[in-house]
Structure formats: structure tokens, C-alpha cells
PDB file of N, CA and C in Angstrom:
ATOM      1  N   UNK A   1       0.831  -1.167   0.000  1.00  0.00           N
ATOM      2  CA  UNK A   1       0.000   0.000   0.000  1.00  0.00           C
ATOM      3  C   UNK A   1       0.878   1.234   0.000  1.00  0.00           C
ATOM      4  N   UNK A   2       1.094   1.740  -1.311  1.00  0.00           N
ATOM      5  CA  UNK A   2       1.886   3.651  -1.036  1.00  0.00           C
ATOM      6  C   UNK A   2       1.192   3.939  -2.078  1.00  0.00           C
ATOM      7  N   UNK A   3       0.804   5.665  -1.824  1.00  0.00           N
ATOM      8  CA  UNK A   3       0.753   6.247  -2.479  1.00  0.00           C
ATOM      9  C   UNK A   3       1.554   7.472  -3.391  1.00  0.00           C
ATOM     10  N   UNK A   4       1.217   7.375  -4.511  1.00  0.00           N
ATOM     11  CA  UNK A   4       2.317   8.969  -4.840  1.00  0.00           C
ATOM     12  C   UNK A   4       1.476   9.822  -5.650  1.00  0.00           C
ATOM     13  N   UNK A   5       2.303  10.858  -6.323  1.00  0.00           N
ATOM     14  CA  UNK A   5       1.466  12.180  -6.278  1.00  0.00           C
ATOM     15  C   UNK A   5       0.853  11.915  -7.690  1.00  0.00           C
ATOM     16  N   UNK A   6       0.851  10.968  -8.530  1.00  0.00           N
ATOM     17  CA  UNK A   6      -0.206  11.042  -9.927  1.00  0.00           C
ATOM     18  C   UNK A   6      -1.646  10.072  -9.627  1.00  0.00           C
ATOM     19  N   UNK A   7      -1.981  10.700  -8.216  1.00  0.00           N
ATOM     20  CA  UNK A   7      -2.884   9.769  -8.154  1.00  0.00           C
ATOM     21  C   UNK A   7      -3.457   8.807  -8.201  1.00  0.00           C
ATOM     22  N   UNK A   8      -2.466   8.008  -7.705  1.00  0.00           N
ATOM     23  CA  UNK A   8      -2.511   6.807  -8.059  1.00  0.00           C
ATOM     24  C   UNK A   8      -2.641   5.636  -6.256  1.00  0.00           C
ATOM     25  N   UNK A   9      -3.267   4.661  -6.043  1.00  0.00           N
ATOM     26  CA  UNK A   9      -2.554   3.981  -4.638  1.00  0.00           C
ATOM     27  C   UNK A   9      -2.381   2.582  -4.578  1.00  0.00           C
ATOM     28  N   UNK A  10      -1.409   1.563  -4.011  1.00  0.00           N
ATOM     29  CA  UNK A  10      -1.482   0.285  -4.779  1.00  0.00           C
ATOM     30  C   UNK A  10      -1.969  -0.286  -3.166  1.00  0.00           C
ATOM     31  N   UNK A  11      -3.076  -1.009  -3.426  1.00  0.00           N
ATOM     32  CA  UNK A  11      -3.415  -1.610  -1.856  1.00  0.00           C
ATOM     33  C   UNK A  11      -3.329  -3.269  -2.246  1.00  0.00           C
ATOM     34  N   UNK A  12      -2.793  -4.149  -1.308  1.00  0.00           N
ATOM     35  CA  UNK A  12      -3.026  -5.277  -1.557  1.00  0.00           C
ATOM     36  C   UNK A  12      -2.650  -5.635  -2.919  1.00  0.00           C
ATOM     37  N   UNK A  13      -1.619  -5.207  -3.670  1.00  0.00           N
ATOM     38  CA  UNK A  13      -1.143  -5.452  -4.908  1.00  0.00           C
ATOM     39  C   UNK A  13      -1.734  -4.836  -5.816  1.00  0.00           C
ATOM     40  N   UNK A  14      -2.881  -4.660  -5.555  1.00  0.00           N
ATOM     41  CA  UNK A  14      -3.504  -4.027  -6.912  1.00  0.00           C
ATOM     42  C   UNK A  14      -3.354  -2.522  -6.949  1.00  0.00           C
ATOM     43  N   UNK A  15      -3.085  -1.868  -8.439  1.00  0.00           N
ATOM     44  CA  UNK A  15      -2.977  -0.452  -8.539  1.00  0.00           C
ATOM     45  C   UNK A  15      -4.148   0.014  -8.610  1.00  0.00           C
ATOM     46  N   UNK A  16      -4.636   1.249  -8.117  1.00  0.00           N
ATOM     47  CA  UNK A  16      -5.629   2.141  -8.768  1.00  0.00           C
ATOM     48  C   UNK A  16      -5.896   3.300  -8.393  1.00  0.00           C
ATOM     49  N   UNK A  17      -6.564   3.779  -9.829  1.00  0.00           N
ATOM     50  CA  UNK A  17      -6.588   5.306  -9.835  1.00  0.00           C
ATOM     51  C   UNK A  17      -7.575   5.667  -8.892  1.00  0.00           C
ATOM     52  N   UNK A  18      -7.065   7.154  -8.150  1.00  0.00           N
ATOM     53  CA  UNK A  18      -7.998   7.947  -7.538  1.00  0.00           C
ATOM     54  C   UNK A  18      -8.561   8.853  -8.403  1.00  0.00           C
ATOM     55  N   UNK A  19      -9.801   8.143  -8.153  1.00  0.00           N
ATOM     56  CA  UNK A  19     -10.940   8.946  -9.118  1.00  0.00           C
ATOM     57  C   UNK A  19     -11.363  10.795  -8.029  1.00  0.00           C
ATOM     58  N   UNK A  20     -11.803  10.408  -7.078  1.00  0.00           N
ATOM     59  CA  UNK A  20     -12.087  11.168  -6.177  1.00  0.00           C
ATOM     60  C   UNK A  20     -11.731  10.608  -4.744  1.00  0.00           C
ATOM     61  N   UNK A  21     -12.053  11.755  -3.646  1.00  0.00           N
ATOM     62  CA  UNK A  21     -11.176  11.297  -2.679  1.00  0.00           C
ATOM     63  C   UNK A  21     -11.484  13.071  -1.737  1.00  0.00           C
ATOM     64  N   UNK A  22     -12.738  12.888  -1.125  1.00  0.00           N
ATOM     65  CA  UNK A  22     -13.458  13.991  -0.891  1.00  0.00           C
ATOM     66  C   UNK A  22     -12.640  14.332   0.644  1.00  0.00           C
ATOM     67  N   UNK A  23     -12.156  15.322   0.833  1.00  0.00           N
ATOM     68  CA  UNK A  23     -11.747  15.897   1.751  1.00  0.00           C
ATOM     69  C   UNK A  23     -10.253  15.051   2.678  1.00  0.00           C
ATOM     70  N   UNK A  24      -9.373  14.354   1.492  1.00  0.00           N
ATOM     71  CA  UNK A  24      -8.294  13.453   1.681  1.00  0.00           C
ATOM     72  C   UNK A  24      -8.818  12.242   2.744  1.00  0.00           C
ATOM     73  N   UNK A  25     -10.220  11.884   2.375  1.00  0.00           N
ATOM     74  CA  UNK A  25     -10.361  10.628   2.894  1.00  0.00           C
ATOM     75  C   UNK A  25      -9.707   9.170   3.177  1.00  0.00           C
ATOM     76  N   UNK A  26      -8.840   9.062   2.114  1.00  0.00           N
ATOM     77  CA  UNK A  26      -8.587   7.991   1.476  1.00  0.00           C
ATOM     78  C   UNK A  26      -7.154   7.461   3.076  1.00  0.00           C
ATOM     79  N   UNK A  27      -8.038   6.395   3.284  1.00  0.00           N
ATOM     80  CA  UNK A  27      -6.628   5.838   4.308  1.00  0.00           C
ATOM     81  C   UNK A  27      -6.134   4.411   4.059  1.00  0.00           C
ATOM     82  N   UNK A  28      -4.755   4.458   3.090  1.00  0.00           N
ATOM     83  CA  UNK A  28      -4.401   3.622   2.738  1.00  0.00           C
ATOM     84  C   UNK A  28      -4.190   2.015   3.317  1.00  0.00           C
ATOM     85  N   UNK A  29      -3.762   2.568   4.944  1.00  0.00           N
ATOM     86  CA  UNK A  29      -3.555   1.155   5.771  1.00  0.00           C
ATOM     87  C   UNK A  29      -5.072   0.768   6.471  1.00  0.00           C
ATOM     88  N   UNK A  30      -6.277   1.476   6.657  1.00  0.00           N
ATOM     89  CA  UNK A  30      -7.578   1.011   6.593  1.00  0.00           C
ATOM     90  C   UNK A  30      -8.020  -0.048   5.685  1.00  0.00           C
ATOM     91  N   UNK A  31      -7.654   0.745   4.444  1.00  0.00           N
ATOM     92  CA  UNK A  31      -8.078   0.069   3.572  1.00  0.00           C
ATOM     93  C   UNK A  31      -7.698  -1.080   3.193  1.00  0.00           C
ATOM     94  N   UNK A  32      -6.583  -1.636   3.527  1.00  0.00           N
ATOM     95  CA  UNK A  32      -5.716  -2.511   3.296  1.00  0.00           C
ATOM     96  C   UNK A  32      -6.032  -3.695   3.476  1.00  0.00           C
ATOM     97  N   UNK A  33      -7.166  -3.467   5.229  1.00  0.00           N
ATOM     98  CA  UNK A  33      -7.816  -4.537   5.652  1.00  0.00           C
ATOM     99  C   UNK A  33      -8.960  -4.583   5.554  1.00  0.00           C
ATOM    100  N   UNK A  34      -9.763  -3.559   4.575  1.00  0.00           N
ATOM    101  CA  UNK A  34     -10.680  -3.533   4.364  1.00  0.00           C
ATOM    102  C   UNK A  34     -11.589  -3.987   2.544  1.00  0.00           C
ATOM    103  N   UNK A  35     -10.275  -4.179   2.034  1.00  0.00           N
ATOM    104  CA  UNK A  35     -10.478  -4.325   0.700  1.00  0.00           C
ATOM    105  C   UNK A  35      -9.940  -5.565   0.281  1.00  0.00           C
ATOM    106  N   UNK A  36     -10.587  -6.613   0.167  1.00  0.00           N
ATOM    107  CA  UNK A  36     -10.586  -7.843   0.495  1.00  0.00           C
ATOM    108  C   UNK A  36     -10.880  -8.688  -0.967  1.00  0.00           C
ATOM    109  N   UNK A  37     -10.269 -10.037  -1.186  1.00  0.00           N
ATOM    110  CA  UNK A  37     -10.262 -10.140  -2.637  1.00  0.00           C
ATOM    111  C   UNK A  37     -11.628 -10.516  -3.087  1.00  0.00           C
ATOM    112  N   UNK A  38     -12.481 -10.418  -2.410  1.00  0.00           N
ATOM    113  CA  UNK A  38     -14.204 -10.018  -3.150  1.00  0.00           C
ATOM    114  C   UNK A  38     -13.933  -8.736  -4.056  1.00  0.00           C
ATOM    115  N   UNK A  39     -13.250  -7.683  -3.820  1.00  0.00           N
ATOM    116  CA  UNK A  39     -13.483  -6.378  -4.626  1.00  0.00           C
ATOM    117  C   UNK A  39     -12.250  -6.791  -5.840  1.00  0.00           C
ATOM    118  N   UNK A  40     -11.846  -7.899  -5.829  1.00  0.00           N
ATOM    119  CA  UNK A  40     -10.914  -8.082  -7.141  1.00  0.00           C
ATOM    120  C   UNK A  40     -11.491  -7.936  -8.548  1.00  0.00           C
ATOM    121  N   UNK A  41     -12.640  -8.811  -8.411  1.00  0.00           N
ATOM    122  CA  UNK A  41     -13.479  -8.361  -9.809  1.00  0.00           C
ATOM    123  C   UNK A  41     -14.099  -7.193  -9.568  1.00  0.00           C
ATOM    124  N   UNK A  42     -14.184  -6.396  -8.876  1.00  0.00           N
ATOM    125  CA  UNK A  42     -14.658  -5.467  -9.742  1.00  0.00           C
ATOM    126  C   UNK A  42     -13.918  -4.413 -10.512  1.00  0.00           C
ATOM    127  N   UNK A  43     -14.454  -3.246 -11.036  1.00  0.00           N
ATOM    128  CA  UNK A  43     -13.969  -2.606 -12.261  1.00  0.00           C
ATOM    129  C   UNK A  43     -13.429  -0.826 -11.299  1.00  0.00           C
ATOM    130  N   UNK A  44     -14.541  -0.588  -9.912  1.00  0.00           N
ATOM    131  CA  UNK A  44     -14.045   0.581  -9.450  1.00  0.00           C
ATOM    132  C   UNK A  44     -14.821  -0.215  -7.705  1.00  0.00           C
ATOM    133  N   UNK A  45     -14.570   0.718  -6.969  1.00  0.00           N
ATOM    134  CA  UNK A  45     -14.291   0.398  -5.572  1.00  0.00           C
ATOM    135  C   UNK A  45     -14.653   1.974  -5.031  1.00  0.00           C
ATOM    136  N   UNK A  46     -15.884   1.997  -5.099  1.00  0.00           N
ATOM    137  CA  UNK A  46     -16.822   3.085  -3.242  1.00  0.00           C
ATOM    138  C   UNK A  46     -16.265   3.448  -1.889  1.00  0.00           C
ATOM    139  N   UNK A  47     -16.204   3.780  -1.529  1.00  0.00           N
ATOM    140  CA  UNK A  47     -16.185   3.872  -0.116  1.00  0.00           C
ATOM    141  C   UNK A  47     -16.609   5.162   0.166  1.00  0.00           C
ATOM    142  N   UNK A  48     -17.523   4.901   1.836  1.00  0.00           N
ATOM    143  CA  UNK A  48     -18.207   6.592   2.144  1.00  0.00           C
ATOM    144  C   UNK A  48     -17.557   6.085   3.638  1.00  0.00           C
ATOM    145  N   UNK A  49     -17.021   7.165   3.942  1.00  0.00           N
ATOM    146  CA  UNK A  49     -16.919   7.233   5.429  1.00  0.00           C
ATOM    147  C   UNK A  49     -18.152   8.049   6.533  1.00  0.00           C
ATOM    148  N   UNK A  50     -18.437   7.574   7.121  1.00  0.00           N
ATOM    149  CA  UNK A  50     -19.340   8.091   8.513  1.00  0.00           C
ATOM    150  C   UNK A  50     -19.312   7.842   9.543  1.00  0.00           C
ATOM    151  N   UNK A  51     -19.311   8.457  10.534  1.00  0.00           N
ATOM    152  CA  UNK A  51     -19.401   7.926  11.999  1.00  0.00           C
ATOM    153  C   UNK A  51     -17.905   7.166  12.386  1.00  0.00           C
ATOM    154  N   UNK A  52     -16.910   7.681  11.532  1.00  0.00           N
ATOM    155  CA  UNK A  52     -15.366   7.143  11.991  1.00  0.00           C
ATOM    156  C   UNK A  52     -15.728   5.614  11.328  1.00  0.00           C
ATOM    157  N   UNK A  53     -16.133   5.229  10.299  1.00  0.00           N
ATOM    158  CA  UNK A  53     -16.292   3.593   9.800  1.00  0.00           C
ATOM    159  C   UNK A  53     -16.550   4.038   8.410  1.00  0.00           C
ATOM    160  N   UNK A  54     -15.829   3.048   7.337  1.00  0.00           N
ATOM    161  CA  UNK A  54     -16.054   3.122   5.704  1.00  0.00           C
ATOM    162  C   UNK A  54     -16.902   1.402   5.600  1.00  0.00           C
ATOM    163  N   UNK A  55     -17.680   2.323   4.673  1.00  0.00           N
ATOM    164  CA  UNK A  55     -18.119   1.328   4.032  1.00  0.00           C
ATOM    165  C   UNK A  55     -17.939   1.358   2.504  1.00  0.00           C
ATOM    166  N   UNK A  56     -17.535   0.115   1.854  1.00  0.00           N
ATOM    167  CA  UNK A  56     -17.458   0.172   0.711  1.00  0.00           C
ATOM    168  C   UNK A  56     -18.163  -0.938  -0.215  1.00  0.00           C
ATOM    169  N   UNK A  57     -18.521  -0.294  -1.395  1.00  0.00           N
ATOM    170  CA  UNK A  57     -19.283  -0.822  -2.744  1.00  0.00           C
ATOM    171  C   UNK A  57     -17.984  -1.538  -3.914  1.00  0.00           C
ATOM    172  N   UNK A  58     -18.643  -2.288  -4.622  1.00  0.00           N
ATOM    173  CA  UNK A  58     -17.715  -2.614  -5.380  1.00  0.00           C
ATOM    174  C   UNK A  58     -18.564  -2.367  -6.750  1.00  0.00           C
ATOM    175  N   UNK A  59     -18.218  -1.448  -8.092  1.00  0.00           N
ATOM    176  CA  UNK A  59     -18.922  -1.362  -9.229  1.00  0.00           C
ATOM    177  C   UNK A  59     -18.659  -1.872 -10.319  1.00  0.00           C
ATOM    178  N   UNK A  60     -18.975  -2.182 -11.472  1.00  0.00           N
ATOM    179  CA  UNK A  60     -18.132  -2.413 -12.722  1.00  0.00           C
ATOM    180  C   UNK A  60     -18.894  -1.271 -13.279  1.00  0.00           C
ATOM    181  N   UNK A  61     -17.598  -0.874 -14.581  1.00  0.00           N
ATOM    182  CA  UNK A  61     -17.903  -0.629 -15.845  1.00  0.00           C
ATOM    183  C   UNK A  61     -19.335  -1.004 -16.774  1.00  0.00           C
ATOM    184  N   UNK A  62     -19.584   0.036 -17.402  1.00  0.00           N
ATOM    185  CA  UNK A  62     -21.315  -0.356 -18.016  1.00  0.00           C
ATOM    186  C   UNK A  62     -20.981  -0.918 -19.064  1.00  0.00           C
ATOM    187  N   UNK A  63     -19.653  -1.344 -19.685  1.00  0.00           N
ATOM    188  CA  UNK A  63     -19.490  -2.371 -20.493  1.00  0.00           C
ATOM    189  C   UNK A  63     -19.184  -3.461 -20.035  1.00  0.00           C
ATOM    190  N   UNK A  64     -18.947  -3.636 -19.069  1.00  0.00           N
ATOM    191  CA  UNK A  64     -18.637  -5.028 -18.282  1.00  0.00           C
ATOM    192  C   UNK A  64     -19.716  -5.617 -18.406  1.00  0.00           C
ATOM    193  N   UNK A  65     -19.446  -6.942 -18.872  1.00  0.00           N
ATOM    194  CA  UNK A  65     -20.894  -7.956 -18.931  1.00  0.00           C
ATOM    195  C   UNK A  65     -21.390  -8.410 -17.352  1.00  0.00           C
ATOM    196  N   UNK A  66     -21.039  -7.959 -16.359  1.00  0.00           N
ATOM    197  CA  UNK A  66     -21.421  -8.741 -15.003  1.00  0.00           C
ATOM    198  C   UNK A  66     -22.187  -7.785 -14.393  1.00  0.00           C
ATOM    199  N   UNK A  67     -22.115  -6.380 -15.254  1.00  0.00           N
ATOM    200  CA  UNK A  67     -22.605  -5.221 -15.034  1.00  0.00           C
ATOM    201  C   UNK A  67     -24.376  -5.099 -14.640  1.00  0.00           C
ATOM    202  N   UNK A  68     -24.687  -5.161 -13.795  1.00  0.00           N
ATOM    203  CA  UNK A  68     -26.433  -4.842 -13.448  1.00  0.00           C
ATOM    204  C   UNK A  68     -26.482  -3.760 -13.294  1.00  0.00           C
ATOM    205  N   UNK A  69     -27.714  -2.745 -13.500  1.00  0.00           N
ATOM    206  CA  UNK A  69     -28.244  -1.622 -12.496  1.00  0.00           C
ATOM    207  C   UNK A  69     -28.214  -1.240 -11.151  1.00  0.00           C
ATOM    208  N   UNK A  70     -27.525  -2.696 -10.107  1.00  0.00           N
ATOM    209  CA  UNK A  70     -27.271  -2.178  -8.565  1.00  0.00           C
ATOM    210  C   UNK A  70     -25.954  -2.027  -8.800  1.00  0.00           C
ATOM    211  N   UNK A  71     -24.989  -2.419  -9.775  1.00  0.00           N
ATOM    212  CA  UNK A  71     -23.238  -2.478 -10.046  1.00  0.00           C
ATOM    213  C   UNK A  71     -22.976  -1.570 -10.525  1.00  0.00           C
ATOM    214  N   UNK A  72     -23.315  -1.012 -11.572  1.00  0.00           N
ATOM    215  CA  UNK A  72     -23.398  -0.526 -12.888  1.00  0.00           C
ATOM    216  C   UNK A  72     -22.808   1.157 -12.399  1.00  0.00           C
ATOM    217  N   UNK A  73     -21.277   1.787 -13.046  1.00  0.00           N
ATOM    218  CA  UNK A  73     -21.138   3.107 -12.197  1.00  0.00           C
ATOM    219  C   UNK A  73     -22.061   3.894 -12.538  1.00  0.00           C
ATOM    220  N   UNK A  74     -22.165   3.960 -13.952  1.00  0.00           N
ATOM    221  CA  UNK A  74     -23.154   5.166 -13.802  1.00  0.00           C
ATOM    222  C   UNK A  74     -24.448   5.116 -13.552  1.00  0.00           C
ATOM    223  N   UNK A  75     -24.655   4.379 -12.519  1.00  0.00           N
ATOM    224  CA  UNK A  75     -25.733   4.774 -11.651  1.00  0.00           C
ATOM    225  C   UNK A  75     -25.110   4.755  -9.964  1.00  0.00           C
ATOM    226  N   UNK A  76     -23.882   5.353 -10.171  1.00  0.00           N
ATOM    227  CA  UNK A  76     -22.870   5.993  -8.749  1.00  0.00           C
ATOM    228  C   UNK A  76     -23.631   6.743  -8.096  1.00  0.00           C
ATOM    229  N   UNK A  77     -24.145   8.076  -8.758  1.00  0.00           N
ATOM    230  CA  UNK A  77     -25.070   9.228  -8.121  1.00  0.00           C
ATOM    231  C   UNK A  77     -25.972   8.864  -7.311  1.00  0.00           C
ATOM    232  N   UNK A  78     -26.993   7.859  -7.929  1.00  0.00           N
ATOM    233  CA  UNK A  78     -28.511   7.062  -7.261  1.00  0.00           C
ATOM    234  C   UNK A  78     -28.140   6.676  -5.763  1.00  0.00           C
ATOM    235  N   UNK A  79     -26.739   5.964  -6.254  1.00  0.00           N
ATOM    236  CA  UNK A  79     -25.626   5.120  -4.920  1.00  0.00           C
ATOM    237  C   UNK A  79     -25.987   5.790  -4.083  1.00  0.00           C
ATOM    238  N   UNK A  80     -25.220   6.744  -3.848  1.00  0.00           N
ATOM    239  CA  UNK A  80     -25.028   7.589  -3.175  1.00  0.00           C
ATOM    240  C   UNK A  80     -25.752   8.552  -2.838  1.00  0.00           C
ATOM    241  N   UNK A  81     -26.700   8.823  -3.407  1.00  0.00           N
ATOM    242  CA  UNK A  81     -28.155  10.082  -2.801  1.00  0.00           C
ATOM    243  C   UNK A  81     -29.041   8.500  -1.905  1.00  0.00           C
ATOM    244  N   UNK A  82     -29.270   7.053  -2.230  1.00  0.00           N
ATOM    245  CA  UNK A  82     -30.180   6.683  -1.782  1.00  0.00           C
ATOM    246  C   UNK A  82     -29.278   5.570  -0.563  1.00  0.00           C
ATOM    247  N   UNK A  83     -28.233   5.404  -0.496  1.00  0.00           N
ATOM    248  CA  UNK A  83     -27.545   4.471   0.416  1.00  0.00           C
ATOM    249  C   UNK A  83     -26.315   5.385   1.338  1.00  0.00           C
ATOM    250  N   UNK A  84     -25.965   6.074   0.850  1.00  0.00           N
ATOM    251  CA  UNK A  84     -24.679   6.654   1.923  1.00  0.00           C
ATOM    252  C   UNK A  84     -24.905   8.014   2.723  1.00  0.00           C
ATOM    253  N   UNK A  85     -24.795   8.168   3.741  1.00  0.00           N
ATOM    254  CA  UNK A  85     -25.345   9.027   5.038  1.00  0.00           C
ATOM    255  C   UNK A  85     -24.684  10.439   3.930  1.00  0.00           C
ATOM    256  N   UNK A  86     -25.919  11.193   4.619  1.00  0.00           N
ATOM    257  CA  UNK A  86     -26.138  12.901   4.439  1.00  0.00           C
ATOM    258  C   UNK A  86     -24.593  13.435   4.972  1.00  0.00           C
ATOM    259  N   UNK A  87     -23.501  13.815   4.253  1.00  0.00           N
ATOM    260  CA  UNK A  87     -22.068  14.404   4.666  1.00  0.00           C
ATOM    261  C   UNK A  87     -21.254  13.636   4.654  1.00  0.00           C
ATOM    262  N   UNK A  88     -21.472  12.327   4.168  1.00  0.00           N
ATOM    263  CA  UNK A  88     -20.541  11.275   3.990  1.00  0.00           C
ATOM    264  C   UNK A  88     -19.225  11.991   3.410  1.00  0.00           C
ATOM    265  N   UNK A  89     -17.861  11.445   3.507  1.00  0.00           N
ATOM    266  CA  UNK A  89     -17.016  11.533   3.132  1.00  0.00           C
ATOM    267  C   UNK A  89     -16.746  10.746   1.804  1.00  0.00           C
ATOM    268  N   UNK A  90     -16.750  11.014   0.434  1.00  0.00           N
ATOM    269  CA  UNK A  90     -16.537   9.410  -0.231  1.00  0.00           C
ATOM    270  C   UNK A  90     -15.595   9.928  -0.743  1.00  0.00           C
ATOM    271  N   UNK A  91     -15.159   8.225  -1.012  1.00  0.00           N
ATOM    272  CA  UNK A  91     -13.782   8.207  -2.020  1.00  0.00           C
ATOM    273  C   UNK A  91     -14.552   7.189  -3.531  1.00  0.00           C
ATOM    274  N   UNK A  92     -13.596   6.779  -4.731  1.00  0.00           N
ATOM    275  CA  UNK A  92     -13.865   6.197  -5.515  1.00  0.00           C
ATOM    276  C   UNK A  92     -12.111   6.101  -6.152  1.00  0.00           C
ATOM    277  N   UNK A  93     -12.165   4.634  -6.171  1.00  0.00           N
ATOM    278  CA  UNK A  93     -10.711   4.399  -7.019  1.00  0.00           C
ATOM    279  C   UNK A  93     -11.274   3.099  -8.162  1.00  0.00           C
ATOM    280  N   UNK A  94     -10.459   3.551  -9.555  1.00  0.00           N
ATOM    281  CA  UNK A  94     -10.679   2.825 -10.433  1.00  0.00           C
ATOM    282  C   UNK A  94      -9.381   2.027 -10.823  1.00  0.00           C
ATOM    283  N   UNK A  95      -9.542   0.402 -10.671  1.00  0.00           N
ATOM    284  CA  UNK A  95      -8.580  -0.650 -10.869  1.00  0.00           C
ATOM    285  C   UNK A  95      -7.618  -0.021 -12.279  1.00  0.00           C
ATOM    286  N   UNK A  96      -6.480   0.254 -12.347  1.00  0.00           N
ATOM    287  CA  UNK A  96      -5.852  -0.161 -13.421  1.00  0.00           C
ATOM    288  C   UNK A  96      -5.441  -1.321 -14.188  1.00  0.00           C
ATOM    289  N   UNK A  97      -5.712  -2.105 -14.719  1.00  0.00           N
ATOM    290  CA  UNK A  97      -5.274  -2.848 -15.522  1.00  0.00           C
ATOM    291  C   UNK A  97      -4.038  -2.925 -16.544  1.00  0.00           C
TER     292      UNK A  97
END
């Protein structure tokens, strides 16, 4: 897990881009034990912080065939107005490949 300055953070081997990362949320050694190889397939990786605890989503790409309407990013916004607390902190990192 390090990060450097092209936005980028590698947790658990895998690289990925910081998409967003609302008010330097992003805590690399949290996450470390929090991002677990269930989020391997996916394509981008949620997290809202509240109440000192993250919770995180796992999304694909709307070309990804595994892709549904509860996965699916661009329906991120819906995510997040109908599941993650009012002032949430969120982050979003997208897997590089």
C-alpha cells in the first residue's frame, strides 16, 4: 500500500486510480484490511466514510458484462443520494489494468 502524487494507490497489490477522494479521505492502511479479494473483480471500488467507519461498494464498468443496475457506475449518483449518510465523506478508485 503507497501512495504517490499522480494519483494513483497500490493496496493489496492491486494499482488504482484515484478517481475522487473527498476531503483526503482515502486511508491507505484502513483500507488494506478492508479491501478484500471479493473487490478483485470489480472494475471501481466506493467507499463513504461516517461515523469514523467506511463502508465500501464494489462497481463495474457499463461495459462489463457482469454489469447490473445495482453495479453498474453510472448509476454511482442514485448510490449515493439513496444508500450513503447525508455528509458522507466518499472516495472512488478505479482498478488499473
Amino acid at each position: 500500500m503507497k501512495k504517490n502524487d499522480n494519483k494513483e494507490i497500490t493496496i493489496n497489490d492491486i494499482k488504482y486510480e484515484i478517481i475522487r477522494n473527498d476531503n483526503d479521505c482515502i486511508d491507505a492502511e484502513v483500507l488494506s484490511e478492508k479491501i478484500t479479494d471479493y473487490f478483485d473483480d470489480y472494475d471501481y471500488i466506493c467507499g463513504d466514510f461516517a461515523y469514523d467507519k467506511v463502508r465500501l461498494k464494489g462497481f463495474y464498468d457499463s461495459s462489463n458484462k457482469k454489469s447490473k443496475r445495482i453495479n453498474d457506475i453510472k448509476y454511482l449518483d442514485d448510490y449515493e443520494k439513496n444508500y450513503c449518510c447525508y455528509g458522507a465523506r466518499i472516495f472512488l478508485l478505479k482498478k488499473i489494468k
